[in-house]
PDB file of N, CA and C in Angstrom:
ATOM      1  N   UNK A   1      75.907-173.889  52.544  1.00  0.00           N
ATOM      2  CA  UNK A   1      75.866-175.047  53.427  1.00  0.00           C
ATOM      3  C   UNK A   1      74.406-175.378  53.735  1.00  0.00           C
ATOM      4  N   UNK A   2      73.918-176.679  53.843  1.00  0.00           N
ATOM      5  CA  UNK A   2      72.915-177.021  54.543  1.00  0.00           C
ATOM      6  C   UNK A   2      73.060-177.270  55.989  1.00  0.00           C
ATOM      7  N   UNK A   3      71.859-177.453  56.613  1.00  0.00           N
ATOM      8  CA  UNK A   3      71.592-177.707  57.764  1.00  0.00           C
ATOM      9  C   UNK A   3      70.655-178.642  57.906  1.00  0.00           C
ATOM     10  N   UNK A   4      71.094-179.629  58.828  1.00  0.00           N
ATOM     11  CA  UNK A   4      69.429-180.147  59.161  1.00  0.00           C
ATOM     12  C   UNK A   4      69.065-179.568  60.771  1.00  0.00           C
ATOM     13  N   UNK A   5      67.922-179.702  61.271  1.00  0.00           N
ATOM     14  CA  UNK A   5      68.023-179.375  62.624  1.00  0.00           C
ATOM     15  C   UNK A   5      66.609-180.413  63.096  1.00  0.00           C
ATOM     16  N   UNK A   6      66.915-181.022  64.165  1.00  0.00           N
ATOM     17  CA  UNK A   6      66.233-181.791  64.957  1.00  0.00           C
ATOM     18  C   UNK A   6      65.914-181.270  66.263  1.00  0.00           C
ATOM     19  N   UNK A   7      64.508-181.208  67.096  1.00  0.00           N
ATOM     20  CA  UNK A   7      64.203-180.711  68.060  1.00  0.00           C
ATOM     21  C   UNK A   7      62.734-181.477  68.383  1.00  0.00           C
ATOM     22  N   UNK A   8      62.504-181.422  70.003  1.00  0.00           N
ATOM     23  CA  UNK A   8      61.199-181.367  70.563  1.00  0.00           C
ATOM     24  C   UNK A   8      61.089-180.405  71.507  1.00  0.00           C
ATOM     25  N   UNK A   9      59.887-180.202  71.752  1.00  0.00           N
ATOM     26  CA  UNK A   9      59.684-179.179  73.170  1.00  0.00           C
ATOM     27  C   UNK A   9      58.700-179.842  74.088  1.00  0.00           C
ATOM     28  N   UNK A  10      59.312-179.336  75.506  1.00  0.00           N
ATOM     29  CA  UNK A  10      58.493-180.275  76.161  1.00  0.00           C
ATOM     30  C   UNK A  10      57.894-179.082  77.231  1.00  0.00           C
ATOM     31  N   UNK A  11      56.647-179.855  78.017  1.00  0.00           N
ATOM     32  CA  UNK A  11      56.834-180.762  78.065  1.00  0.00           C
ATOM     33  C   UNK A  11      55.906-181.805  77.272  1.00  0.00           C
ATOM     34  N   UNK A  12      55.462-183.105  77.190  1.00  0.00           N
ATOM     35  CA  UNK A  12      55.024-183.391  76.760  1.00  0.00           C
ATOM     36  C   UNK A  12      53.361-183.929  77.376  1.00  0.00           C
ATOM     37  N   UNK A  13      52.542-183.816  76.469  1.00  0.00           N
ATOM     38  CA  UNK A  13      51.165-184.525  76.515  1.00  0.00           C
ATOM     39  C   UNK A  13      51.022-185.281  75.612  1.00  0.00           C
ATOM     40  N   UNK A  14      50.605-186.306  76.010  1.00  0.00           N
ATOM     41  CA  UNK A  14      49.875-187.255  75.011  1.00  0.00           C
ATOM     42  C   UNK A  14      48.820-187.726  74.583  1.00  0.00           C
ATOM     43  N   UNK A  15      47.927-186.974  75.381  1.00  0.00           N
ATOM     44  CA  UNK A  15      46.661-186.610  75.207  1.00  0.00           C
ATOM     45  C   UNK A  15      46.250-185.498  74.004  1.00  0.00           C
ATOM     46  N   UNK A  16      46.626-184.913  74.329  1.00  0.00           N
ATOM     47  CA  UNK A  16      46.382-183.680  73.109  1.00  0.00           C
ATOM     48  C   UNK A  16      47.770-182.529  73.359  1.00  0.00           C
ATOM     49  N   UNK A  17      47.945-182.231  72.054  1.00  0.00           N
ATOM     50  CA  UNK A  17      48.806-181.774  71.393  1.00  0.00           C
ATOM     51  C   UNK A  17      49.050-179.928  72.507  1.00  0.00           C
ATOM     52  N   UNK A  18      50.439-179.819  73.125  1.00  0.00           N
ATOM     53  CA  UNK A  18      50.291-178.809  74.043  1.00  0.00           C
ATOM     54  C   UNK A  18      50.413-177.473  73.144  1.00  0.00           C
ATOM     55  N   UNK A  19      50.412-176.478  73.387  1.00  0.00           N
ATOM     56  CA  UNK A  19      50.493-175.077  72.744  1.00  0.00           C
ATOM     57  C   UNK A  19      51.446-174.948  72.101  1.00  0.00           C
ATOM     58  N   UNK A  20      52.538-175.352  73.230  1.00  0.00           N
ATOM     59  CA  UNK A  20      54.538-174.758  72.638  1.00  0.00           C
ATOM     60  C   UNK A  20      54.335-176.081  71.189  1.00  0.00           C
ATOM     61  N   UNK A  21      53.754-176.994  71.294  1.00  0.00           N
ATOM     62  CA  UNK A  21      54.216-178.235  70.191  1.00  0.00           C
ATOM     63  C   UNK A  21      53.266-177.925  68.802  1.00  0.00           C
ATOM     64  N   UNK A  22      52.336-176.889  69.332  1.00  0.00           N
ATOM     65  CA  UNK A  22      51.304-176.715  67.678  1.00  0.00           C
ATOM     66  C   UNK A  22      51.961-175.021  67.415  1.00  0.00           C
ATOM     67  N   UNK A  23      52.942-174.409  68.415  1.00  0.00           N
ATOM     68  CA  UNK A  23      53.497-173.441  67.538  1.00  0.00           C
ATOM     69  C   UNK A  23      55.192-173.659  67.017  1.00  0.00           C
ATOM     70  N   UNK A  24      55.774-174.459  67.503  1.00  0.00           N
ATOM     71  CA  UNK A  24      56.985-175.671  66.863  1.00  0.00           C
ATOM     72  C   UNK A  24      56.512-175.786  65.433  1.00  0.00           C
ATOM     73  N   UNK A  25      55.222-176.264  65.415  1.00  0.00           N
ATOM     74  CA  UNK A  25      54.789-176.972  64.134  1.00  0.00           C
ATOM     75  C   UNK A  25      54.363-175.517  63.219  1.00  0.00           C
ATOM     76  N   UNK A  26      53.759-174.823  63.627  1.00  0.00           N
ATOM     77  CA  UNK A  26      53.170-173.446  63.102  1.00  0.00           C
ATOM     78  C   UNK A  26      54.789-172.659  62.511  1.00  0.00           C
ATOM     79  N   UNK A  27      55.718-172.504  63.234  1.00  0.00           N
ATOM     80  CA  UNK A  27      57.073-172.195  63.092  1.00  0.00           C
ATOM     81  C   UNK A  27      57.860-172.424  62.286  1.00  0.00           C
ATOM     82  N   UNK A  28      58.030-173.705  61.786  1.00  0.00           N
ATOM     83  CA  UNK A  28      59.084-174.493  61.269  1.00  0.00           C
ATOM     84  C   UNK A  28      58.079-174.586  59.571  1.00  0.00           C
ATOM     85  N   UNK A  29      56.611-175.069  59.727  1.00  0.00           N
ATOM     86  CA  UNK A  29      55.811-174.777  58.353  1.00  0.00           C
ATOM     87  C   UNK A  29      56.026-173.569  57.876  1.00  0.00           C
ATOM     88  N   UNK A  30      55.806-171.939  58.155  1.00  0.00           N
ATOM     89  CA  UNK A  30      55.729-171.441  57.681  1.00  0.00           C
ATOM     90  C   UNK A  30      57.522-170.518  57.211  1.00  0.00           C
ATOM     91  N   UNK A  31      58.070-171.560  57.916  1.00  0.00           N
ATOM     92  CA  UNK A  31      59.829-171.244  57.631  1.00  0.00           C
ATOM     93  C   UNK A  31      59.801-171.512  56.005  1.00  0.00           C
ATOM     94  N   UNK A  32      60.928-171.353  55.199  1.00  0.00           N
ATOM     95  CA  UNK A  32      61.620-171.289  54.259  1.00  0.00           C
ATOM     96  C   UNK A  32      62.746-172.074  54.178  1.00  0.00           C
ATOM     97  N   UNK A  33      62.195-173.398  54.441  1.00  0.00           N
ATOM     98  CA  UNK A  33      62.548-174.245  54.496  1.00  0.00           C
ATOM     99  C   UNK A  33      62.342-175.668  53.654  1.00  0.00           C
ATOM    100  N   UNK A  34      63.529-176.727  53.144  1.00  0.00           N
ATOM    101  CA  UNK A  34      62.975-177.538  52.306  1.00  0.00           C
ATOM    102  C   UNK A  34      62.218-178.214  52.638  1.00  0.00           C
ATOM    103  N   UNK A  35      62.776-178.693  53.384  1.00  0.00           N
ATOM    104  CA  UNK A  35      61.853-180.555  54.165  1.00  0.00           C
ATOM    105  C   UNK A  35      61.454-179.987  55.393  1.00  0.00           C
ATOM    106  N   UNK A  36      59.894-180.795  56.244  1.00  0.00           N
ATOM    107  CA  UNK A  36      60.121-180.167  57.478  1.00  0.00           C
ATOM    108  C   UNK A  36      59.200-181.539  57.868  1.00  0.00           C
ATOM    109  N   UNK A  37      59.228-182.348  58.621  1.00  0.00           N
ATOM    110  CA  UNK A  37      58.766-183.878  59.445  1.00  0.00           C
ATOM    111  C   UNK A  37      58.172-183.532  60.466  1.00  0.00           C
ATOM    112  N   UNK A  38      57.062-183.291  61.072  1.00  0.00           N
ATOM    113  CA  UNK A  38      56.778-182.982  62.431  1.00  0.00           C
ATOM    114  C   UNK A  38      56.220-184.401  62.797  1.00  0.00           C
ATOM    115  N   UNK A  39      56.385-184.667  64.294  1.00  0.00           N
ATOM    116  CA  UNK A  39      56.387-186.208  64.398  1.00  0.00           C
ATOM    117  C   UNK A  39      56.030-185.691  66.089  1.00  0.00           C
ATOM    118  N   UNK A  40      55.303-186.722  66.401  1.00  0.00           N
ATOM    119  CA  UNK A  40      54.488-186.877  68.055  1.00  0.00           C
ATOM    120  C   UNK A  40      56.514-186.466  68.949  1.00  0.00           C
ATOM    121  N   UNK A  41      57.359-187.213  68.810  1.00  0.00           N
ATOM    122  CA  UNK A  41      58.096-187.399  69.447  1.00  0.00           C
ATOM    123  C   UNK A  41      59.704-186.795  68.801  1.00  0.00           C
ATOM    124  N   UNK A  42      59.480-185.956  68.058  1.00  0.00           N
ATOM    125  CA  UNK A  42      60.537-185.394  67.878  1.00  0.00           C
ATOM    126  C   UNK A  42      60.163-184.875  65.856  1.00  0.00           C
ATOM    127  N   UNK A  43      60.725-183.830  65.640  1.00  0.00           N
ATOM    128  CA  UNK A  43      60.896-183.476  64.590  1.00  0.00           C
ATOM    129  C   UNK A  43      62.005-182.565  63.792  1.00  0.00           C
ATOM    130  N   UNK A  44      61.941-183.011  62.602  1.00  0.00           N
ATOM    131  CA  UNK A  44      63.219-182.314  61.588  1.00  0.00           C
ATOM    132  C   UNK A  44      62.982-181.664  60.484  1.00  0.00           C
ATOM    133  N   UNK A  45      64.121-180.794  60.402  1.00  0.00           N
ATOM    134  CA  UNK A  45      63.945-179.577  58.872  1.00  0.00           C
ATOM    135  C   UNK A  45      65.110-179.241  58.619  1.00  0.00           C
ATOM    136  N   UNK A  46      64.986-178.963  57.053  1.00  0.00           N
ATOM    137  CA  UNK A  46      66.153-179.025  56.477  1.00  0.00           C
ATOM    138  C   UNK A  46      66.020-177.700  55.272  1.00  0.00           C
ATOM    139  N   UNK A  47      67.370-176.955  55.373  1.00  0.00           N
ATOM    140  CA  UNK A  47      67.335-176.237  54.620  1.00  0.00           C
ATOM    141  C   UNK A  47      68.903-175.106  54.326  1.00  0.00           C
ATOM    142  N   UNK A  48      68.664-174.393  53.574  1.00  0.00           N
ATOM    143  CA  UNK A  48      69.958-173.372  54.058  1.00  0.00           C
ATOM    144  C   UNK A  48      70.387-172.479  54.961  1.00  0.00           C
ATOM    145  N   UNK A  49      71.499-172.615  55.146  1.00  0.00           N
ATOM    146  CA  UNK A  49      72.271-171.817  55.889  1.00  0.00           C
ATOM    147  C   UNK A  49      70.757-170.842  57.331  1.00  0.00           C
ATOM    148  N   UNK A  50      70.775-169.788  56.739  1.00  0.00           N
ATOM    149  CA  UNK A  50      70.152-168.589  56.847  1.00  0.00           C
ATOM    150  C   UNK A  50      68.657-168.867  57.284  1.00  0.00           C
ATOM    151  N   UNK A  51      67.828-169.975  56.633  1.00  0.00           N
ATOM    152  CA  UNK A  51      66.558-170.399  56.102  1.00  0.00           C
ATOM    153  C   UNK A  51      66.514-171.156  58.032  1.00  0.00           C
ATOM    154  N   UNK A  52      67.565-172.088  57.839  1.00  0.00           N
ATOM    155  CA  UNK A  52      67.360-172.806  59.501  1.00  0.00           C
ATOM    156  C   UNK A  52      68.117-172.162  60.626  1.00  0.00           C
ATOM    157  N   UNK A  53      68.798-171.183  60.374  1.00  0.00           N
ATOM    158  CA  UNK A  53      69.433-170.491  61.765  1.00  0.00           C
ATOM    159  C   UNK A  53      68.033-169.652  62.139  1.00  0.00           C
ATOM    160  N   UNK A  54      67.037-168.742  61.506  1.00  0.00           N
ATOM    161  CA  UNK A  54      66.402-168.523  61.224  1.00  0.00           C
ATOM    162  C   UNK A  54      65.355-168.348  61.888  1.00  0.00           C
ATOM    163  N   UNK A  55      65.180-169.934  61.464  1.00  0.00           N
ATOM    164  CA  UNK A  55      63.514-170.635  61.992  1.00  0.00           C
ATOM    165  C   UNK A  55      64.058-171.028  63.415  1.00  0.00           C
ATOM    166  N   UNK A  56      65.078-171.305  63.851  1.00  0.00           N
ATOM    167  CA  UNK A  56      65.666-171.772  65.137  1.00  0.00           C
ATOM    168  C   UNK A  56      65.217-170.630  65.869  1.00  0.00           C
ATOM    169  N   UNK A  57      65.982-169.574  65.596  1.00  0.00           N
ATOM    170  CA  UNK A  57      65.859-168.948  66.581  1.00  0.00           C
ATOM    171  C   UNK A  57      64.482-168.433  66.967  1.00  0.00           C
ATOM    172  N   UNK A  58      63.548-168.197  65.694  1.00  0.00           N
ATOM    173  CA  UNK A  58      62.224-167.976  65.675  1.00  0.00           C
ATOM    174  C   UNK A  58      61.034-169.141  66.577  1.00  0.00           C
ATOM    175  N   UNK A  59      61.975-170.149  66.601  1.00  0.00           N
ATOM    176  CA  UNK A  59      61.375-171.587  67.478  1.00  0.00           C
ATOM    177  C   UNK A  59      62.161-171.620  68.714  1.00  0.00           C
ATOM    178  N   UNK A  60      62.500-170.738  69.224  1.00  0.00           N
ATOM    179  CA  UNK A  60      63.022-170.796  70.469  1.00  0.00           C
ATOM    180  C   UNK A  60      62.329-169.700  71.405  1.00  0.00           C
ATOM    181  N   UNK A  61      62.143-168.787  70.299  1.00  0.00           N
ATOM    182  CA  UNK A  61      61.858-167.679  71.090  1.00  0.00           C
ATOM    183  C   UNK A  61      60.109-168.074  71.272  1.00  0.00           C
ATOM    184  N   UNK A  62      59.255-168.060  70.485  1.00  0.00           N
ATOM    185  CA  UNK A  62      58.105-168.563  70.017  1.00  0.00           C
ATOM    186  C   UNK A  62      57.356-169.781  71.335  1.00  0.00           C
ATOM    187  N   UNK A  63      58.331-170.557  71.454  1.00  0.00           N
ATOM    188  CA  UNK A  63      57.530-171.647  71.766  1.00  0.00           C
ATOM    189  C   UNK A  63      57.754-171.274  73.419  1.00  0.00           C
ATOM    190  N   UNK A  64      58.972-170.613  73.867  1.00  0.00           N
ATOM    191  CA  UNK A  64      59.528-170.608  75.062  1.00  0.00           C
ATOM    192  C   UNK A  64      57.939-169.889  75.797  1.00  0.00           C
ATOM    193  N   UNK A  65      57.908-168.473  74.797  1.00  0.00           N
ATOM    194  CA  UNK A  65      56.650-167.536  74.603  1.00  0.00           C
ATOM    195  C   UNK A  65      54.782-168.549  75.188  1.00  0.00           C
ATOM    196  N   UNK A  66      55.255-169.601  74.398  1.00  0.00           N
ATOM    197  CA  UNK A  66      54.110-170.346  74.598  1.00  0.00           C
ATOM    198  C   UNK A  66      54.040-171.183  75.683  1.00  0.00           C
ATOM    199  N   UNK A  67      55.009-171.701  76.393  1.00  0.00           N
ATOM    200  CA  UNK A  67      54.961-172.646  77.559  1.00  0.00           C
ATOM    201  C   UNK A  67      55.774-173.629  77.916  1.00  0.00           C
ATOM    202  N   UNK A  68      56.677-173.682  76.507  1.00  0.00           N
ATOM    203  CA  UNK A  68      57.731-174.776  76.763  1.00  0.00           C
ATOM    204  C   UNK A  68      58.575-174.518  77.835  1.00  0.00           C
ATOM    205  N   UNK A  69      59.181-175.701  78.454  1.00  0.00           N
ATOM    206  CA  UNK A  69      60.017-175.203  79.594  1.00  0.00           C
ATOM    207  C   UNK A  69      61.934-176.381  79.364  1.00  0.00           C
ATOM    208  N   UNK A  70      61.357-176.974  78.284  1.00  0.00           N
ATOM    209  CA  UNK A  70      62.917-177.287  77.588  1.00  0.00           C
ATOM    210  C   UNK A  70      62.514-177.628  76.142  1.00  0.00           C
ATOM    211  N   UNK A  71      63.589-177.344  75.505  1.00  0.00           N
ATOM    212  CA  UNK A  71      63.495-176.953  74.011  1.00  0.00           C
ATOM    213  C   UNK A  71      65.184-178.000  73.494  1.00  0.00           C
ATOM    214  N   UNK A  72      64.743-179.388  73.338  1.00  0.00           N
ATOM    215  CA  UNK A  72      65.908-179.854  73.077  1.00  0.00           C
ATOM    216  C   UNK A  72      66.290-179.541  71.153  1.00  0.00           C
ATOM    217  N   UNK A  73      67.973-179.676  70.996  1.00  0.00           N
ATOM    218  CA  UNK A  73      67.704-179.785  70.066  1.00  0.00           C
ATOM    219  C   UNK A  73      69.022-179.928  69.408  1.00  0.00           C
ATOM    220  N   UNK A  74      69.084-180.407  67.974  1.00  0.00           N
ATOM    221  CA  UNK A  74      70.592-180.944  67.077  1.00  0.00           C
ATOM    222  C   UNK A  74      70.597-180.006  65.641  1.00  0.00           C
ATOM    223  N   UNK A  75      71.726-179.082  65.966  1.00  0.00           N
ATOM    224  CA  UNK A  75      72.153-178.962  64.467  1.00  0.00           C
ATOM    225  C   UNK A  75      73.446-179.865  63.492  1.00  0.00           C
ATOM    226  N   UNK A  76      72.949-180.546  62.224  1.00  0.00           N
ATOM    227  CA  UNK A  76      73.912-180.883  61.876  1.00  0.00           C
ATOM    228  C   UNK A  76      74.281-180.266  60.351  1.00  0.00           C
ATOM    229  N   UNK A  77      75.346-179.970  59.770  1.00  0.00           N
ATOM    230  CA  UNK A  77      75.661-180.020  58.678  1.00  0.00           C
ATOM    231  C   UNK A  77      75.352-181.164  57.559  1.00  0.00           C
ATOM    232  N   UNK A  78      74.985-181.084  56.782  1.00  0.00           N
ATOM    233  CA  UNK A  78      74.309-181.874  55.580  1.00  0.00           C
ATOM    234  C   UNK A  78      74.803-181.847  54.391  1.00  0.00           C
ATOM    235  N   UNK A  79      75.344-180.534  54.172  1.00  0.00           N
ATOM    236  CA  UNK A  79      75.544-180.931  52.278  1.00  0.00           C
ATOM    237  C   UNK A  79      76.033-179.124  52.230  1.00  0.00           C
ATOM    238  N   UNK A  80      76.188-179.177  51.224  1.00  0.00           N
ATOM    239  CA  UNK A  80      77.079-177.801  50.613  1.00  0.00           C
ATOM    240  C   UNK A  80      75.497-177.388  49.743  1.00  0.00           C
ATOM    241  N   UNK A  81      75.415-175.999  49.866  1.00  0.00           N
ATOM    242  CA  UNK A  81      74.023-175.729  48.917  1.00  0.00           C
ATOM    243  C   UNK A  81      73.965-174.277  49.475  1.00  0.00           C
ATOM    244  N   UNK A  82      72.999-173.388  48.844  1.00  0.00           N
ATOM    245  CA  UNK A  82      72.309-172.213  49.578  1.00  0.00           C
ATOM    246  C   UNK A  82      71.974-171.957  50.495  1.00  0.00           C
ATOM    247  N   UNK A  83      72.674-170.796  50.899  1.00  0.00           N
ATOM    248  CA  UNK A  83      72.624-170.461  52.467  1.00  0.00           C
ATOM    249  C   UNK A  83      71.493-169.399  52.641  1.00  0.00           C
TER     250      UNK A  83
END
């Protein structure tokens, strides 16, 4: 099965980029993962099974670690493939 998963962490600056949001990004890059979009206002990654339960939980624990104080976020099913 695939996964996609969509998330931001907040809170947010828009001034410069906060800690929890450059280790989101640090997290999800160095995942094993196909696709990964990091975007000012929300970002997505896509991959198997295993590859995005994974990096989730590794981006939850990680960023919480760093300062985030909500961690929104969407898993959806995508496609049949390597888990």
């Amino acid at each position: 099965m695939r996964l996609r998963v969509e998330f931001t962490t907040e809170p947010f600056d828009l001034d410069e980029a906060p800690a929890h949001a450059l280790v989101a990004r640090e997290v999800v890059e160095a995942a094993e993962l196909d696709a990964v979009d990091v975007g000012p206002f929300g970002n997505t990654a896509e991959g198997g099974t295993d590859a995005v339960l994974t990096a989730v939980d590794a981006l939850l624990r990680k960023t919480l670690e760093a300062g985030a104080t909500r961690i929104s976020l969407q898993v959806n099913v995508v496609g049949e493939g390597d888990q």
